[in-house]
Every structure is written in structure tokens, then in C-alpha cells.
C-alpha atoms as a PDB file:
ATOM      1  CA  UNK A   1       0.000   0.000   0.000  1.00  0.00           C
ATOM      2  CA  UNK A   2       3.180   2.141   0.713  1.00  0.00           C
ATOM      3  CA  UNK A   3       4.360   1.862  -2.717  1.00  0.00           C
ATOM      4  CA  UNK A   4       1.132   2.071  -4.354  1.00  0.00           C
ATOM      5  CA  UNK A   5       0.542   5.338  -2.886  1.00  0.00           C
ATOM      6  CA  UNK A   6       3.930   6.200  -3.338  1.00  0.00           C
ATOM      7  CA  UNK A   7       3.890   5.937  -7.189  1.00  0.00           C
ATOM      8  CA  UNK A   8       0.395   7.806  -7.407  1.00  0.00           C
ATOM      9  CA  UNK A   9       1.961  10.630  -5.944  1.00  0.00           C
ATOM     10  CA  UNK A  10       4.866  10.562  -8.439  1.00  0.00           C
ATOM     11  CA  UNK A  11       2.296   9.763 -11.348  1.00  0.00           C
ATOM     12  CA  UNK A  12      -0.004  12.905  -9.629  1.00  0.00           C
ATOM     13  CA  UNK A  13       2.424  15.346  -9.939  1.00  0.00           C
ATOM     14  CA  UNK A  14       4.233  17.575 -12.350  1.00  0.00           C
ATOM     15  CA  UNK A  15       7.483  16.837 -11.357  1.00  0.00           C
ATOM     16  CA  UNK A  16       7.444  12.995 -11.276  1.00  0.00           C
ATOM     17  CA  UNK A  17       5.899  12.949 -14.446  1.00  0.00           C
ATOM     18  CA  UNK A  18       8.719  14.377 -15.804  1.00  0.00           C
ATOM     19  CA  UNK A  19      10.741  12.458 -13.915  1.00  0.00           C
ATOM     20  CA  UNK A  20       9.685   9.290 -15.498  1.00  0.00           C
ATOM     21  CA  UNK A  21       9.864  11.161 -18.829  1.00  0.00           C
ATOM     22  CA  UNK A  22      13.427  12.044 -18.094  1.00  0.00           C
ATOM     23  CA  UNK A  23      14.454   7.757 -17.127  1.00  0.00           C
ATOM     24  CA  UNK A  24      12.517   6.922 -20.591  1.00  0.00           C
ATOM     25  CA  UNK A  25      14.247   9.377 -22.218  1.00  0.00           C
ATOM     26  CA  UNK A  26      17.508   8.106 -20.849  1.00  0.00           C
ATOM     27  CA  UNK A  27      16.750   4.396 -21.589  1.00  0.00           C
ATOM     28  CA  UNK A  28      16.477   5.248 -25.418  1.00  0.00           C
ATOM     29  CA  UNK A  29      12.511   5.311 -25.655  1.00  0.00           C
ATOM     30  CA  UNK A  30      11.690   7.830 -28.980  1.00  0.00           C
ATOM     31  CA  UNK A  31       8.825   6.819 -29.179  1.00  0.00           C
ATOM     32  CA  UNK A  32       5.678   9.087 -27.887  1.00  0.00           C
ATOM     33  CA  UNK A  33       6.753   9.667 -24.279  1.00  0.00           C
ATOM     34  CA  UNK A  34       3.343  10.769 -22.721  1.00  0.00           C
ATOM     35  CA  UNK A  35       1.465   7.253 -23.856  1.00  0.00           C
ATOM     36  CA  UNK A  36       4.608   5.355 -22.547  1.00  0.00           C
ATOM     37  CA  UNK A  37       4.515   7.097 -19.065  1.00  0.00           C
ATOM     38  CA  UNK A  38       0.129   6.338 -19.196  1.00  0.00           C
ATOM     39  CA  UNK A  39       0.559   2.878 -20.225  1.00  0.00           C
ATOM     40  CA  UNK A  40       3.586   2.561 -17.930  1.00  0.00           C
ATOM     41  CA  UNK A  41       1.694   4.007 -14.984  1.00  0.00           C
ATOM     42  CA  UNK A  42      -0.974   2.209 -15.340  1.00  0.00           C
ATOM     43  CA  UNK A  43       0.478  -1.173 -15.221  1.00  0.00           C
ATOM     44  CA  UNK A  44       2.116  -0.253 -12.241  1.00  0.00           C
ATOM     45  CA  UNK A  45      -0.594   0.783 -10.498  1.00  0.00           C
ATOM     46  CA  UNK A  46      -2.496  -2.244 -11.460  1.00  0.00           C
ATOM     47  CA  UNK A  47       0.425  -4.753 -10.743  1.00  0.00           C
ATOM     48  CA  UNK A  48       0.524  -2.960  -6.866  1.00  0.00           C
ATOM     49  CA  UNK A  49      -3.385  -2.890  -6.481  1.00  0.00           C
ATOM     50  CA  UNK A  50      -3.503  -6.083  -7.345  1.00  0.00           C
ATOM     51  CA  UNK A  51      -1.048  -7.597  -4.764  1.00  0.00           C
ATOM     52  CA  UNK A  52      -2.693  -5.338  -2.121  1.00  0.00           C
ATOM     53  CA  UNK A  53      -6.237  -6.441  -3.088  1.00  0.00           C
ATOM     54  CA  UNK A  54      -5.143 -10.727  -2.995  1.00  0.00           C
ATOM     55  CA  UNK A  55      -3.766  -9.586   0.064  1.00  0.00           C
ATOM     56  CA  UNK A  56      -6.535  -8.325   1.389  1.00  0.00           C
ATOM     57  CA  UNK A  57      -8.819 -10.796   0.017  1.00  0.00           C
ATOM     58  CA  UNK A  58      -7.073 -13.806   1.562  1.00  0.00           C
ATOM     59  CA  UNK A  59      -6.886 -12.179   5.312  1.00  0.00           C
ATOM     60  CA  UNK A  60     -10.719 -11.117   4.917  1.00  0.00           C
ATOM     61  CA  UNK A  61     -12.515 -13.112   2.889  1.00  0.00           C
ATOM     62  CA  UNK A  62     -11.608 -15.897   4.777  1.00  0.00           C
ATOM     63  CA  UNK A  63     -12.280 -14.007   8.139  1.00  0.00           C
ATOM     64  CA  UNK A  64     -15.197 -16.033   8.839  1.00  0.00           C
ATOM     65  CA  UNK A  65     -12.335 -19.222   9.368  1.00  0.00           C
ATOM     66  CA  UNK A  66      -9.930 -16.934  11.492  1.00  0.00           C
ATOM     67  CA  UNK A  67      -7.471 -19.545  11.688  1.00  0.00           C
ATOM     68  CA  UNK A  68      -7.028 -20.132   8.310  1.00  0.00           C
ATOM     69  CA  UNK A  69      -7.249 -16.344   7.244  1.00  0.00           C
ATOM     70  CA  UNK A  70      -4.742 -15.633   9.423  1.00  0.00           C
ATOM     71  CA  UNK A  71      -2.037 -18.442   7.520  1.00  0.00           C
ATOM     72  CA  UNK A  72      -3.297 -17.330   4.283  1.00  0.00           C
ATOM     73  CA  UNK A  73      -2.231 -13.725   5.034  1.00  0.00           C
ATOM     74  CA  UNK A  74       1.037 -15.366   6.594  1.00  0.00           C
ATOM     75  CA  UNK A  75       2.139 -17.600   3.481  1.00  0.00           C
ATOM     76  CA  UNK A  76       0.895 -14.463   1.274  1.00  0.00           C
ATOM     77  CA  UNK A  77       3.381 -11.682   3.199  1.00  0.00           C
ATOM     78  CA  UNK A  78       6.313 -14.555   3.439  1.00  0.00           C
ATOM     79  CA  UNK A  79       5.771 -15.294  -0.461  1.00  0.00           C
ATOM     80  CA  UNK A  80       6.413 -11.348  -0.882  1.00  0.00           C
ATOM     81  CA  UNK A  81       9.055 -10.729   1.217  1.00  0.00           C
ATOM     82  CA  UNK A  82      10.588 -13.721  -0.511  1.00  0.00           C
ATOM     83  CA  UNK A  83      10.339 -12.161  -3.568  1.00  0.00           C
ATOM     84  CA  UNK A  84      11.306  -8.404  -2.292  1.00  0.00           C
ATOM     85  CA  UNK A  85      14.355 -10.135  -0.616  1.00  0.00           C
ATOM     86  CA  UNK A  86      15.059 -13.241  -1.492  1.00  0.00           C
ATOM     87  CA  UNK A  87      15.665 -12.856  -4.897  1.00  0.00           C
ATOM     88  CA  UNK A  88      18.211  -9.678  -4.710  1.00  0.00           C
ATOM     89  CA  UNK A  89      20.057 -11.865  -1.928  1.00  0.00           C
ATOM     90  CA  UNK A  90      20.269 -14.802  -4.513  1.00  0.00           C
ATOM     91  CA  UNK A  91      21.541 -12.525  -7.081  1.00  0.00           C
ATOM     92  CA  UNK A  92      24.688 -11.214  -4.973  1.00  0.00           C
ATOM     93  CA  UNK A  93      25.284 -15.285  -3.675  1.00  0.00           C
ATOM     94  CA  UNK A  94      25.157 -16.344  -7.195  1.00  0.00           C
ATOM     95  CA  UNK A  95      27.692 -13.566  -8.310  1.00  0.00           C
ATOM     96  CA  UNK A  96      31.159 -15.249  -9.294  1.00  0.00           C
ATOM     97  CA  UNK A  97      32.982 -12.932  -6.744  1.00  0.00           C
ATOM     98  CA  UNK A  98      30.530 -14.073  -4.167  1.00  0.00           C
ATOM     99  CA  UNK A  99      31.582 -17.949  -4.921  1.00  0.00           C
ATOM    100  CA  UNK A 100      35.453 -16.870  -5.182  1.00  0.00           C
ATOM    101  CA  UNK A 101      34.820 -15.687  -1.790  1.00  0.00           C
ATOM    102  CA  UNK A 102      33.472 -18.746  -0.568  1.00  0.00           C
ATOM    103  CA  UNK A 103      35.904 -20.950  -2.559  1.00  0.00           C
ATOM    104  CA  UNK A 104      33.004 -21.987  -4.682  1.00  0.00           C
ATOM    105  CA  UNK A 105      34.151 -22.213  -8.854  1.00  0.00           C
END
């Protein structure tokens, strides 16, 4: 919800928008910037929205079973954080300096 709100800010105002104009510029994108930063916004938006609302709907809709809301909202946040760090930790373990390190070849 942090980020969500977060990038609607950005997306909101002036000065973000160009912001994001500005990266897309600098990654090489000639193509009609304002549809870019639209389409790109609102995929973003969706793709947060709709992790918040699974979220949500696997604590609460289940509600009525407390017990097993509560584990579905527990696999559902460990799944994330999994992904949010897990998956930058297994990049820097899998780098070949990492395995040097380690004696790994």
C-alpha cells in the first residue's frame, strides 16, 4: 500500500511525471513519451493494487475461518518478502565474486 501510494503521488504530480519522462528518455525510448509514461503508470498501479487487493482478500474473505485467514495472510506476506528479498540476496550469492569468496568455482 506504501508503494502504491507512493507511485500515485509521483504519477499525480508535475514533477514525477517528468521524472519518469526524463528515465525513458535516458533508456532510449523515442517513441511518444506521454502514452509510454500512461501505459507505464498504469500497469504499475495495477500490478501494486492487485497484490494489495489478494492480500486483502485472503486475510478477509476468509475471516469467517480466522485460523485459516490468518495463515493465508502469513504464506501471502512470506511469499512477498521472498520475492522483495530473497531474490536480490540470490543474485549477490550467485555472483562469481561471491563464490570466489566462498571458494566456490
Amino acid at each position: 500500500m506504501i508503494e502504491l501510494a507512493q507511485f500515485a503521488a509521483v504519477v499525480a504530480a508535475p514533477a514525477g511525471r517528468g521524472q519518469l519522462q526524463q528515465a525513458l528518455v535516458n533508456a532510449g525510448v523515442t517513441h511518444d513519451l506521454s502514452s509510454v509514461v500512461v501505459v507505464e503508470s498504469v500497469l504499475g498501479l495495477s500490478i501494486a493494487a492487485g497484490a494489495a487487493a489478494v492480500h486483502a482478500a485472503s486475510y478477509f474473505g476468509l475471516r469467517a475461518m480466522r485460523p485459516w485467514g490468518w495463515i493465508t495472510a502469513v504464506i501471502v506476506a512470506a511469499a512477498w518478502s521472498l520475492v522483495l528479498v530473497g531474490i536480490p540476496i540470490l543474485v549477490l550469492l550467485l555472483r562469481r565474486s561471491t563464490r570466489e569468496a566462498y571458494g566456490i568455482t
